[in-house]
Protein backbone atom coordinates (compact mmCIF):
# COMPACT_ATOMS: atom_id res chain seq x y z
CA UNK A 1 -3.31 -11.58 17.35
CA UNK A 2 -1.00 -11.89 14.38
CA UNK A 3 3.21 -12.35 14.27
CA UNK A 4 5.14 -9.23 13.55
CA UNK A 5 8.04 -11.84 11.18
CA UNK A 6 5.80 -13.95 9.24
CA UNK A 7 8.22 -16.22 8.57
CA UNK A 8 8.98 -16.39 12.44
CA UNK A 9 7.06 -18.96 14.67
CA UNK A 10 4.18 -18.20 17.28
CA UNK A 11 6.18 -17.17 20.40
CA UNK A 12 5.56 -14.20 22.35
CA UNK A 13 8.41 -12.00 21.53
CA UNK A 14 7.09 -12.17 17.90
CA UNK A 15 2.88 -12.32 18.49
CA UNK A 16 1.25 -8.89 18.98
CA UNK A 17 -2.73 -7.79 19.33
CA UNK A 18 -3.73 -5.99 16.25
CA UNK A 19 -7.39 -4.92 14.76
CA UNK A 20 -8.71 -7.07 11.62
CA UNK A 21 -7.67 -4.09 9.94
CA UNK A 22 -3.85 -4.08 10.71
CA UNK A 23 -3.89 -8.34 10.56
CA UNK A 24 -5.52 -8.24 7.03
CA UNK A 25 -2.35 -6.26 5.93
CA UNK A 26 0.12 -7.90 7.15
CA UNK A 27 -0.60 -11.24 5.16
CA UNK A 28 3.01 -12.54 3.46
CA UNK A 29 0.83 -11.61 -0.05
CA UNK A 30 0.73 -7.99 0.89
CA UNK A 31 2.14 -5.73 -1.91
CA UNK A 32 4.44 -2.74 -0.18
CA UNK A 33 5.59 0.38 -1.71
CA UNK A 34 8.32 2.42 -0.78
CA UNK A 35 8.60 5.91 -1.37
CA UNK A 36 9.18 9.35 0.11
CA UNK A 37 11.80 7.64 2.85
CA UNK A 38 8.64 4.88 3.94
CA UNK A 39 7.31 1.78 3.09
CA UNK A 40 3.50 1.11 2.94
CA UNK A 41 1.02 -1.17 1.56
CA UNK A 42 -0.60 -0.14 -1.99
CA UNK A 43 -3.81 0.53 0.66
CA UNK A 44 -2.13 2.78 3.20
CA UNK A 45 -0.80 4.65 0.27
CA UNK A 46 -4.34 5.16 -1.22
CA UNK A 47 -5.90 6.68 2.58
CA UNK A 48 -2.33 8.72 2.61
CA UNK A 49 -3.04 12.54 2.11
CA UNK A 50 -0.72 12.87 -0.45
CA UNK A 51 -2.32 10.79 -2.31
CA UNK A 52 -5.41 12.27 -4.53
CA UNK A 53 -6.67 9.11 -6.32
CA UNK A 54 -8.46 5.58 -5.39
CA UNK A 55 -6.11 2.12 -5.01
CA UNK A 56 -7.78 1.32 -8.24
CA UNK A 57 -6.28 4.23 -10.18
CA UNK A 58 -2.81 3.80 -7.85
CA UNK A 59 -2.09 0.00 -8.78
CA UNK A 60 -3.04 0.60 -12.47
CA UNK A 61 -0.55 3.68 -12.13
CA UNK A 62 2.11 1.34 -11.28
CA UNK A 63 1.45 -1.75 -13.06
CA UNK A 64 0.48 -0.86 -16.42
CA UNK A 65 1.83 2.47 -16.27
CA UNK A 66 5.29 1.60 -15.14
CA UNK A 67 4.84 5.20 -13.34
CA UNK A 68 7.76 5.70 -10.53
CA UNK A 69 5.78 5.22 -6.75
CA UNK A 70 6.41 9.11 -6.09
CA UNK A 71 4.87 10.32 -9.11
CA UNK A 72 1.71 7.57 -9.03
CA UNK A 73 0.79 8.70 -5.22
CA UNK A 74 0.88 12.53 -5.96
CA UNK A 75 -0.32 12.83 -9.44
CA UNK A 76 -4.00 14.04 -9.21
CA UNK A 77 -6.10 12.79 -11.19
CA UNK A 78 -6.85 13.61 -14.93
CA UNK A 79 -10.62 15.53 -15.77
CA UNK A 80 -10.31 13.36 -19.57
CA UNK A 81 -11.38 9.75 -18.68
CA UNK A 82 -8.49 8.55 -21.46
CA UNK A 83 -6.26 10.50 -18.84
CA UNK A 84 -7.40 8.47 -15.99
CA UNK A 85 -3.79 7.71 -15.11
């Protein structure tokens, strides 16, 4: 069971059953990333079809890189190992 409004208290219009999976991301630390019209975290991005590379690859994309959230989900990835990203 996890809250849907983190910053909400336990009461049962804002509890809800989830899996481990869906409570691990929906921790107040979770990084989200909006783009094509949606918002997901940096791991729903990485198992999105769209997107061709690892979250590894993705967060240095958009951390180091300073690449726009659109162009680090679709890019595939480089053959060259210095064009990883």
């Amino acid at each position: 069971m996890d809250r849907c409004d983190n910053d909400a208290g336990y009461s049962p219009s804002n509890c809800r059953w989830t899996t481990s999976k869906e409570n691990n991301r929906n921790r107040r630390d979770t990084r989200r990333l909006s783009a094509f019209g949606e918002t997901k975290t940096l791991i729903e991005w990485s198992e999105d079809p769209r997107c061709p590379v690892s979250i590894h690859a993705l967060r240095l994309r958009l951390d180091r890189r300073g690449w726009p959230a659109e162009k680090a989900i679709t890019t595939p990835k480089m053959k060259s190992r210095s064009s990883f990203v």
